[in-house]
N, C-alpha and C. Protein backbone atom coordinates (compact mmCIF):
# COMPACT_ATOMS: atom_id res chain seq x y z
N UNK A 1 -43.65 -4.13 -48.52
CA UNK A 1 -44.07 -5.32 -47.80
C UNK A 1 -44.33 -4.91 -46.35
N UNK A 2 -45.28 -5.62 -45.54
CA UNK A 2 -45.75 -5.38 -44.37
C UNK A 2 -44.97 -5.84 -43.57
N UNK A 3 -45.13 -5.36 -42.03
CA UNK A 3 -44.25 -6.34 -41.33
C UNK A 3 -44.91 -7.76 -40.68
N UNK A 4 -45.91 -7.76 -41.35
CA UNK A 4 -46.69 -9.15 -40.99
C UNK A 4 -45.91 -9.99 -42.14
N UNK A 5 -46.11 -9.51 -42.86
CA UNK A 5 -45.44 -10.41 -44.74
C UNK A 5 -44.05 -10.44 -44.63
N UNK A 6 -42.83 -9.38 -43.80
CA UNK A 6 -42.07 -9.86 -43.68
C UNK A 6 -41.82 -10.53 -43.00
N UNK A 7 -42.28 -10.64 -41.92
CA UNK A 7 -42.00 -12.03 -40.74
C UNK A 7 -42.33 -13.33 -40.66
N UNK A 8 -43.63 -13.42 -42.03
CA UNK A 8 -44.13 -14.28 -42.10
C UNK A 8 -43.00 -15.30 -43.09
N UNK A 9 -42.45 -14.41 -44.22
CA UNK A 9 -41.48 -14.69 -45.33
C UNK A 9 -40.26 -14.87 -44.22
N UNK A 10 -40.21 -14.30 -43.31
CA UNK A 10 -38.82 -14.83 -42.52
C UNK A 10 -38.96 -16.42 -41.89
N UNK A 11 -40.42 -16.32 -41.48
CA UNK A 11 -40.48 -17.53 -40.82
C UNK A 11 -40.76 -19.14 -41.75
N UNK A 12 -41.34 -18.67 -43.11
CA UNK A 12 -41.17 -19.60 -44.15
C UNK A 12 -39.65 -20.15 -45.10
N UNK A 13 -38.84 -19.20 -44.62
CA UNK A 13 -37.07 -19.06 -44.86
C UNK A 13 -36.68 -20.21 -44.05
N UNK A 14 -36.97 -19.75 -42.65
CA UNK A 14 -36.60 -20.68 -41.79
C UNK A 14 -36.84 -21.68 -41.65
N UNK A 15 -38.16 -21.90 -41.76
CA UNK A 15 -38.58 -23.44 -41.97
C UNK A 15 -38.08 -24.68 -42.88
N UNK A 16 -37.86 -23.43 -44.02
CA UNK A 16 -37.14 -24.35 -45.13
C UNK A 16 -36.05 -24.86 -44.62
N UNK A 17 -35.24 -23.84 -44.14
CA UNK A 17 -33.32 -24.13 -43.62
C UNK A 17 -33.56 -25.13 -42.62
N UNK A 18 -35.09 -25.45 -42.08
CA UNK A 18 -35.14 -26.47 -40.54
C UNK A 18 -35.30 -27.89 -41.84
N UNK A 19 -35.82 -27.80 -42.66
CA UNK A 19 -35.71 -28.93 -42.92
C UNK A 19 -34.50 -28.96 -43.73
N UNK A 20 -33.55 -28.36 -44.57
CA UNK A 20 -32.61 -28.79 -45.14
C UNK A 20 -31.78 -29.30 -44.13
N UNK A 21 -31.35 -28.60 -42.97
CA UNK A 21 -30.68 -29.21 -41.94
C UNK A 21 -31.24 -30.58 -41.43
N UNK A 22 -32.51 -30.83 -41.52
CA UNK A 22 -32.61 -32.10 -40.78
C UNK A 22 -32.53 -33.18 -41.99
N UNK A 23 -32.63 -33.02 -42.90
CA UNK A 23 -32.11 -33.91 -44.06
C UNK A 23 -30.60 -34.16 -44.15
N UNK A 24 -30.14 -33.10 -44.56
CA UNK A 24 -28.31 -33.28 -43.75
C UNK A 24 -28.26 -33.96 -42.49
N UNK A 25 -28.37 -33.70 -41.36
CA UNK A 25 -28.57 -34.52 -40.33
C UNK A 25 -28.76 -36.10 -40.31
N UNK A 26 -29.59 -36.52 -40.90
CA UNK A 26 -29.97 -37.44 -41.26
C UNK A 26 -29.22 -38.36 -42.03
N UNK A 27 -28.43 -37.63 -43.16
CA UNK A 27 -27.16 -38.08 -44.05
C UNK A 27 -26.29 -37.90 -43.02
N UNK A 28 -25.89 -37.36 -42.09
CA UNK A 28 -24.59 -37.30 -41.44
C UNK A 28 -24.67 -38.57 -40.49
N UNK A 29 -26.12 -38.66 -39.85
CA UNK A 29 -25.81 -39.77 -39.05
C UNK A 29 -25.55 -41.13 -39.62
N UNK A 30 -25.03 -41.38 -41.04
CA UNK A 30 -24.65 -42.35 -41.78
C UNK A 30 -23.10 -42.49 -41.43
N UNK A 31 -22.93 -41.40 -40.99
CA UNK A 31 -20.92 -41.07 -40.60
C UNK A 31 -20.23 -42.11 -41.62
N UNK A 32 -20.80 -41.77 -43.20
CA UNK A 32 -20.09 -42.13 -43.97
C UNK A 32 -19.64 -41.27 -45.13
N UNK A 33 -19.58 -40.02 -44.64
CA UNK A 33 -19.37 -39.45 -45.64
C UNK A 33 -17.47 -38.44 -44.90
N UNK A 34 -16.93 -38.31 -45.81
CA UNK A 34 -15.72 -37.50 -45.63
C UNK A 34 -16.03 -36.07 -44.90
N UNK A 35 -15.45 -36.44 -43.71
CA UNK A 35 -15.30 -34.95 -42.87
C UNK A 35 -16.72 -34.97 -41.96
N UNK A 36 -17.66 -35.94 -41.72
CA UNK A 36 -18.93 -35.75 -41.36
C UNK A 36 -18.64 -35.15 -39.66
N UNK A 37 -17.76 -35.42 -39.18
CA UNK A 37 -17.86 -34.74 -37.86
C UNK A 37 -17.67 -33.15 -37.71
N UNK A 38 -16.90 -32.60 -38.59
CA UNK A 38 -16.71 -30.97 -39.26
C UNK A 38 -18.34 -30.38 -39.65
N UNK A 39 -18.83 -31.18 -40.32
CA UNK A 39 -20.23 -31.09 -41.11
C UNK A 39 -21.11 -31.25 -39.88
N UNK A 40 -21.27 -31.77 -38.88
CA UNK A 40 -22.16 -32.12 -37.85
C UNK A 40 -22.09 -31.02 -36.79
N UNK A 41 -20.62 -30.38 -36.62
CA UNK A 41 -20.76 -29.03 -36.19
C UNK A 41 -21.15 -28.18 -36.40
N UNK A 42 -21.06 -27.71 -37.27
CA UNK A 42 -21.44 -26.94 -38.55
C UNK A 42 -23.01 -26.70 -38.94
N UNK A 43 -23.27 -28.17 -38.70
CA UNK A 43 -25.03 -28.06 -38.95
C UNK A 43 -25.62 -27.99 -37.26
N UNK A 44 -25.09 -28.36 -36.50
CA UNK A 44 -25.46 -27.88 -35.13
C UNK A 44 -25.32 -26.29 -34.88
N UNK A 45 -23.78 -26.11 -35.16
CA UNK A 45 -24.32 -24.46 -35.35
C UNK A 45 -25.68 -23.47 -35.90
N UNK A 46 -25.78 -23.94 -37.37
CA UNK A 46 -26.79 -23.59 -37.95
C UNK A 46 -28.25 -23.77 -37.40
N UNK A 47 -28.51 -24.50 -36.68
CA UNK A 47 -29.41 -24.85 -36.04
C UNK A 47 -29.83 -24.29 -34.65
N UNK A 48 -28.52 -23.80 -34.34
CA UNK A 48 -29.11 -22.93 -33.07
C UNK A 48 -29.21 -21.53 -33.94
N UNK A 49 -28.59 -21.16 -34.53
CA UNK A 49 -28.83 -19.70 -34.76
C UNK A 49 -30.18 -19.45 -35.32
N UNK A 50 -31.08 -21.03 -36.12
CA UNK A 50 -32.24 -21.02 -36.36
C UNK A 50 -33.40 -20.92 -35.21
N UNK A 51 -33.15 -21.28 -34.45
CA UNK A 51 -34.21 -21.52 -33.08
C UNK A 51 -34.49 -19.79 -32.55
N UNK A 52 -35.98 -20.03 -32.51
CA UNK A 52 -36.69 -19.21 -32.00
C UNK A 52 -36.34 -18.72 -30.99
N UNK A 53 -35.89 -17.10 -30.73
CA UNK A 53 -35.14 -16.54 -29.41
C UNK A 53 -35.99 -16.47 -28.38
N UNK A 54 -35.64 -16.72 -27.18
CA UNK A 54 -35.97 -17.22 -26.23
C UNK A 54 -37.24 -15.82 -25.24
N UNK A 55 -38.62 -15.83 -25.24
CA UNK A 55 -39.24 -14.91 -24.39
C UNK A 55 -39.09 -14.54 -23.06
N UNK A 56 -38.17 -13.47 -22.49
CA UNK A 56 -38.08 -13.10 -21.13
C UNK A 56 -39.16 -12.65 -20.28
N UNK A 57 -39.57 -13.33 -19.83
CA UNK A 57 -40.61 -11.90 -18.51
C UNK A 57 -40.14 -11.80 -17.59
N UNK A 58 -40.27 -10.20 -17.34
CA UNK A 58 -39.76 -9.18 -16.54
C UNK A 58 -40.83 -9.07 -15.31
């Protein structure tokens, strides 16, 4: 695989995990489910480690 095809497959990974998280999200802000404030961390975590790293110029 290329590294165009892998980055591209990385960035179609991710997209997916952006929307499973915002569907969870979405169920959490119901704050009716058991433990949803544990779960809301949790998916906030996941969500930064998803975000696009940040471009420096030097």
């Amino acid at each position: 695989m290329s590294p165009e095809q892998e980055r591209g497959s990385g960035q179609r990974h991710a997209a997916a995990a952006s929307w499973m998280l915002s569907a969870i999200q979405e169920r959490i802000g119901e704050r009716d489910l058991l433990g949803w404030k544990k779960l809301a961390a949790v998916v906030d975590k996941a969500a930064q480690l998803l975000k696009a790293p940040s471009k420096h110029v030097h």
